[in-house]
Protein backbone atom coordinates (compact mmCIF):
# COMPACT_ATOMS: atom_id res chain seq x y z
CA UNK A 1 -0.18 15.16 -1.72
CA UNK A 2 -2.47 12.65 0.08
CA UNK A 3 -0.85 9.40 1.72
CA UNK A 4 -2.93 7.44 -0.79
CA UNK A 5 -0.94 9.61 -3.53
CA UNK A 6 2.49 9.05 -1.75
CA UNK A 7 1.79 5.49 -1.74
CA UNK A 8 0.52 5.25 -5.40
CA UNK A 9 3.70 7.42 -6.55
CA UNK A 10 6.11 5.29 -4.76
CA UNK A 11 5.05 2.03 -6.30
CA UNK A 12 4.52 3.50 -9.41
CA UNK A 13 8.48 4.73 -9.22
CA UNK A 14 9.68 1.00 -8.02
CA UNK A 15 7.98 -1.72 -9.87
CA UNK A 16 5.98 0.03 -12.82
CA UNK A 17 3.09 -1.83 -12.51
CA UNK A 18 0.67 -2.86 -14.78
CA UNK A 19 -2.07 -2.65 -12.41
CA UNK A 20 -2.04 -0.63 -9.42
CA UNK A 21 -5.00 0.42 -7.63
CA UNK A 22 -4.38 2.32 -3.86
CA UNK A 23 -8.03 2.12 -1.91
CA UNK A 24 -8.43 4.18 1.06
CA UNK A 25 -10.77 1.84 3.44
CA UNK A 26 -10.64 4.43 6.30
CA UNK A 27 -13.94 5.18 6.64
CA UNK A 28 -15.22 1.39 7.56
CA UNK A 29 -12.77 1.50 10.00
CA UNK A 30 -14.53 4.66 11.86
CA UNK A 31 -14.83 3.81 15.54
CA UNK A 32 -12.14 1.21 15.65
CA UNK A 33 -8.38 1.31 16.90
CA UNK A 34 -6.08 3.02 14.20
CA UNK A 35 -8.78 5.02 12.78
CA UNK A 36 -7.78 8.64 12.37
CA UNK A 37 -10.23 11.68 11.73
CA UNK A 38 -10.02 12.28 8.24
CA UNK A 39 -8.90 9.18 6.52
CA UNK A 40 -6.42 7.67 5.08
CA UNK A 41 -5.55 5.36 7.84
CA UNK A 42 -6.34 1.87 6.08
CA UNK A 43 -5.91 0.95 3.14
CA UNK A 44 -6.02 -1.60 0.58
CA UNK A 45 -3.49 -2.09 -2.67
CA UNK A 46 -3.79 -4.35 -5.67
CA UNK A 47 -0.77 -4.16 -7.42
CA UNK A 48 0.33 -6.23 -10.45
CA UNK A 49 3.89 -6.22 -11.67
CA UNK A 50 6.29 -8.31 -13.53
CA UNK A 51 9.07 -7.50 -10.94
CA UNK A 52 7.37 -9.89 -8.19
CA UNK A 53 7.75 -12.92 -10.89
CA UNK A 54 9.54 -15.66 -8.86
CA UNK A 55 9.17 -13.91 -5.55
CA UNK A 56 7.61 -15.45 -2.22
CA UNK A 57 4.44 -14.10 -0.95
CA UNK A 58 6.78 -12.96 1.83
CA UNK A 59 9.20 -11.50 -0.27
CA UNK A 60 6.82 -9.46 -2.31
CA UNK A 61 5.43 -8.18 0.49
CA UNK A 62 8.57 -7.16 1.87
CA UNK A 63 9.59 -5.28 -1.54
CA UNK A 64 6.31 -3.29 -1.34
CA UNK A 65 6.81 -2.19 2.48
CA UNK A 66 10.61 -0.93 1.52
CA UNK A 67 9.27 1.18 -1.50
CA UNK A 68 6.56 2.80 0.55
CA UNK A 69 9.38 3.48 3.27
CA UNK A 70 9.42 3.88 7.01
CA UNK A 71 8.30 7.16 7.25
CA UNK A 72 4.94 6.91 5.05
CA UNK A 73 4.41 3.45 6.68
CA UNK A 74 4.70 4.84 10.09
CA UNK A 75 1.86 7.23 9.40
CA UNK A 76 -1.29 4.32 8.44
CA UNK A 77 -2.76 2.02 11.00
CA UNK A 78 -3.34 -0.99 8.15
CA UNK A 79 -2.27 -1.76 4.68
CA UNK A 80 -3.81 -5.23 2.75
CA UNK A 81 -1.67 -6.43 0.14
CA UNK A 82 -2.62 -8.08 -2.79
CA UNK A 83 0.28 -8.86 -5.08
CA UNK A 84 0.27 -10.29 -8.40
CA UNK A 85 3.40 -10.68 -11.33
């Protein structure tokens, strides 16, 4: 399973979103610090979920970074959030 897949599964499992798209930017990123041969070093999530009603921006993103987890997070350079209820 790809880290893109991980990522996609774990949200998926924690907020059942509505929306949920997991874009792997890597490639524009060739050249720069973080990039890693391959892919799947940057990437980008639009997520949309009733469970972030109410939340802070902060908070929201704070709920995403614990359902990805440590481990998966260790292993990307960047992740952009965008988080809607």
């Amino acid at each position: 399973m790809t880290r893109g897949e991980k990522i996609k599964s774990k949200l998926d499992a924690a907020f059942a979103p509505h929306r949920l798209e997991v874009i792997d930017e890597s490639e524009g990123h060739r050249g720069h610090a973080g990039y890693q041969e391959g892919g799947e070093s940057h990437f980008r999530v639009l997520i949309a979920s009733a469970h972030f009603a109410g939340m802070a921006r902060i908070a929201r993103h704070r709920a995403v970074h614990a359902a990805i987890g440590p481990e998966l997070m260790a292993e990307i350079h960047a992740l952009a959030l965008q988080i809607e209820a």
